[in-house]
N, C-alpha and C. Protein backbone atom coordinates (compact mmCIF):
# COMPACT_ATOMS: atom_id res chain seq x y z
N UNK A 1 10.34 14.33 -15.04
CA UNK A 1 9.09 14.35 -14.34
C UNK A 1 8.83 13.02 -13.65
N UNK A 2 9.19 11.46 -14.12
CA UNK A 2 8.72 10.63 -13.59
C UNK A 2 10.09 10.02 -12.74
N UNK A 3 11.10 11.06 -12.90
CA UNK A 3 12.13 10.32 -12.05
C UNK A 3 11.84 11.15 -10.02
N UNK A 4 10.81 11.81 -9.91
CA UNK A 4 10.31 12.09 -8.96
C UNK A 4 9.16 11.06 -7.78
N UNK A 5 8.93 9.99 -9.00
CA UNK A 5 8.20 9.08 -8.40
C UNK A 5 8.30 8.01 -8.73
N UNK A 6 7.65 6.86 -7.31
CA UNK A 6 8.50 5.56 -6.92
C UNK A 6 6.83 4.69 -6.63
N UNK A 7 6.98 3.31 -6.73
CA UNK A 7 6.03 2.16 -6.68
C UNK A 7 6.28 2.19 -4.81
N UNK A 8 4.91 2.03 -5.00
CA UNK A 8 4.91 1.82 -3.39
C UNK A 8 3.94 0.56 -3.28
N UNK A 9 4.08 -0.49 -2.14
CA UNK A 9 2.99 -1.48 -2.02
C UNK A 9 2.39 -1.31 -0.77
N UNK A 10 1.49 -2.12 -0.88
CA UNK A 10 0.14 -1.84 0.17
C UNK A 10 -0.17 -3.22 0.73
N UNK A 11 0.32 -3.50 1.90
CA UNK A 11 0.01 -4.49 2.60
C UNK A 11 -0.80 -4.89 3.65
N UNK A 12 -1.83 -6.17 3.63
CA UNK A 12 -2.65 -6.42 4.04
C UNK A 12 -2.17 -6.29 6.06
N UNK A 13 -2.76 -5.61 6.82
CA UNK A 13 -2.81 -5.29 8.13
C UNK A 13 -2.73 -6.80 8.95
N UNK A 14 -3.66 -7.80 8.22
CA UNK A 14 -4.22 -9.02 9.13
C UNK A 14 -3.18 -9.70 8.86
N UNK A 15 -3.27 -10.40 7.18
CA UNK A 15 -2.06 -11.63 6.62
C UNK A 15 -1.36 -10.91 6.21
N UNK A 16 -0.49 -9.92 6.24
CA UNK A 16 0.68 -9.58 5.89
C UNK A 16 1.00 -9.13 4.43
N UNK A 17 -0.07 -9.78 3.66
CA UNK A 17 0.46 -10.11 2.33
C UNK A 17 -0.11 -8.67 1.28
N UNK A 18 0.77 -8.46 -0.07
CA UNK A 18 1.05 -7.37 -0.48
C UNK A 18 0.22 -7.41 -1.43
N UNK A 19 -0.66 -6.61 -1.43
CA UNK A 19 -1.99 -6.84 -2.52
C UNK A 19 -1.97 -5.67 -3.52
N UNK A 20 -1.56 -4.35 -3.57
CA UNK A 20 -1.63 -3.38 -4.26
C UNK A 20 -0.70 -2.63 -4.58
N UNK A 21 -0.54 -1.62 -5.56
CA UNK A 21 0.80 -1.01 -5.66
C UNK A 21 0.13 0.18 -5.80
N UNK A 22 1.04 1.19 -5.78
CA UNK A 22 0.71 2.61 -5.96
C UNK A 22 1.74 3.21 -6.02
N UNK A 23 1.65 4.06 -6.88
CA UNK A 23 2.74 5.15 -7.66
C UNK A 23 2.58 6.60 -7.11
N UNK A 24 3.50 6.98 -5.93
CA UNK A 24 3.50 7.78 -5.30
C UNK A 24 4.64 8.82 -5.31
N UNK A 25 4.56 10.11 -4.61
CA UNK A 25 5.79 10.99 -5.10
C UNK A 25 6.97 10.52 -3.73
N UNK A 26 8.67 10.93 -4.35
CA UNK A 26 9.50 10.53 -3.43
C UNK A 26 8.93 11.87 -2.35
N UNK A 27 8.61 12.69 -1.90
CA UNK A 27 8.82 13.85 -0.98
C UNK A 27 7.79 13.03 0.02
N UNK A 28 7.07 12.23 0.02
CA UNK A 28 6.38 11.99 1.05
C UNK A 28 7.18 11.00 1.79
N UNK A 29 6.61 10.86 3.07
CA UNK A 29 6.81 9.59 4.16
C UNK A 29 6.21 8.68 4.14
N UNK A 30 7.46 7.22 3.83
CA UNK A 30 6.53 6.08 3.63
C UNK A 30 6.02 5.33 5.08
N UNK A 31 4.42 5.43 5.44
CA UNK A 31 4.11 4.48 5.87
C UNK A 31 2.75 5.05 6.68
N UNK A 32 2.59 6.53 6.08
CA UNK A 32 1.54 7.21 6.40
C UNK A 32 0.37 7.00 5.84
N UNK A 33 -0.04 6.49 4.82
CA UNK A 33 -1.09 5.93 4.47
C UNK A 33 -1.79 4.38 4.44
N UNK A 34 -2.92 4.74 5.15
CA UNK A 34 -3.73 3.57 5.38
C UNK A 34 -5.14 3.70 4.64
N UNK A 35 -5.40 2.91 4.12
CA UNK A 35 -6.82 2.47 3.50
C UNK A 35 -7.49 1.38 3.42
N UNK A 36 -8.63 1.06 3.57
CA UNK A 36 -9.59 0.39 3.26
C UNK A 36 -9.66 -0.30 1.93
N UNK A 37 -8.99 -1.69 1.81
CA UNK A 37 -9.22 -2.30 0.71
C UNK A 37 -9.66 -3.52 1.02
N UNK A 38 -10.09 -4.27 -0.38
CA UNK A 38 -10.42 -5.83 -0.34
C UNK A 38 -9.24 -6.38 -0.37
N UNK A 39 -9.50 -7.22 0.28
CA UNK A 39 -8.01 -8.48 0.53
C UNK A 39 -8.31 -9.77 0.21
N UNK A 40 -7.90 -10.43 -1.13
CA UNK A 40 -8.35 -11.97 -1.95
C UNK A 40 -8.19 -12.57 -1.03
N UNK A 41 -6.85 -12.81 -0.10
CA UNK A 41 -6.42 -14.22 0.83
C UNK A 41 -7.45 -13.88 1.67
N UNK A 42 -7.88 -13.17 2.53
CA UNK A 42 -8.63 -12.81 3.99
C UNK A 42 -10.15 -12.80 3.35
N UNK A 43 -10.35 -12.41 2.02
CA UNK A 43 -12.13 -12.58 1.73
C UNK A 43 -12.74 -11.34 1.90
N UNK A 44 -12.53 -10.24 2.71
CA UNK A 44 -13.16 -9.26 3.45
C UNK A 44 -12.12 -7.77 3.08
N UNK A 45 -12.67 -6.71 3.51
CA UNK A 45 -12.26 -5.37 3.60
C UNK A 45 -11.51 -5.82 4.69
N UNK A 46 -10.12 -4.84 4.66
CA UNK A 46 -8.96 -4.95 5.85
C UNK A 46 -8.34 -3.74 5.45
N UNK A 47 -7.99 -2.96 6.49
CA UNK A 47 -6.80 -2.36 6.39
C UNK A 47 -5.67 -2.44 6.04
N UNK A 48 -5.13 -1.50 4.56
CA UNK A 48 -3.90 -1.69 4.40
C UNK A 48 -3.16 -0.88 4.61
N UNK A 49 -1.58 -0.97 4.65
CA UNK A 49 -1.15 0.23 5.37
C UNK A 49 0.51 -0.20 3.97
N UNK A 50 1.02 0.82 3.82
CA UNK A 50 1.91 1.34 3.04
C UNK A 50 3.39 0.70 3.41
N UNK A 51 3.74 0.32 2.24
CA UNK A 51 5.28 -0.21 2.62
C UNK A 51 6.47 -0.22 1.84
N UNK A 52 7.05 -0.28 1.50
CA UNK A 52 8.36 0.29 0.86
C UNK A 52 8.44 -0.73 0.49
């Protein structure tokens, strides 16, 4: 069951930098999700967007 799913990180849109992880299934496409998170280095809500 858990050999179906893989760590994915979530990187900040502005500074680049990789703030979150998420445990997602392999059948999807990485780089389709974007969300609205807080970002420590930038101070503010930014878009993050999905990265392998």
């Amino acid at each position: 069951m858990a050999k179906d799913r893989v760590i994915s990180h979530l990187s900040c849109e502005e500074c680049k930098g990789r703030n979150y992880t998420q445990v997602v299934t392999r059948k999807r496409k990485v780089g389709d999700l974007k969300l609205s998170k807080y970002c420590s280095s930038c101070r503010k809500h930014t878009v993050h967007k999905e990265t392998k």
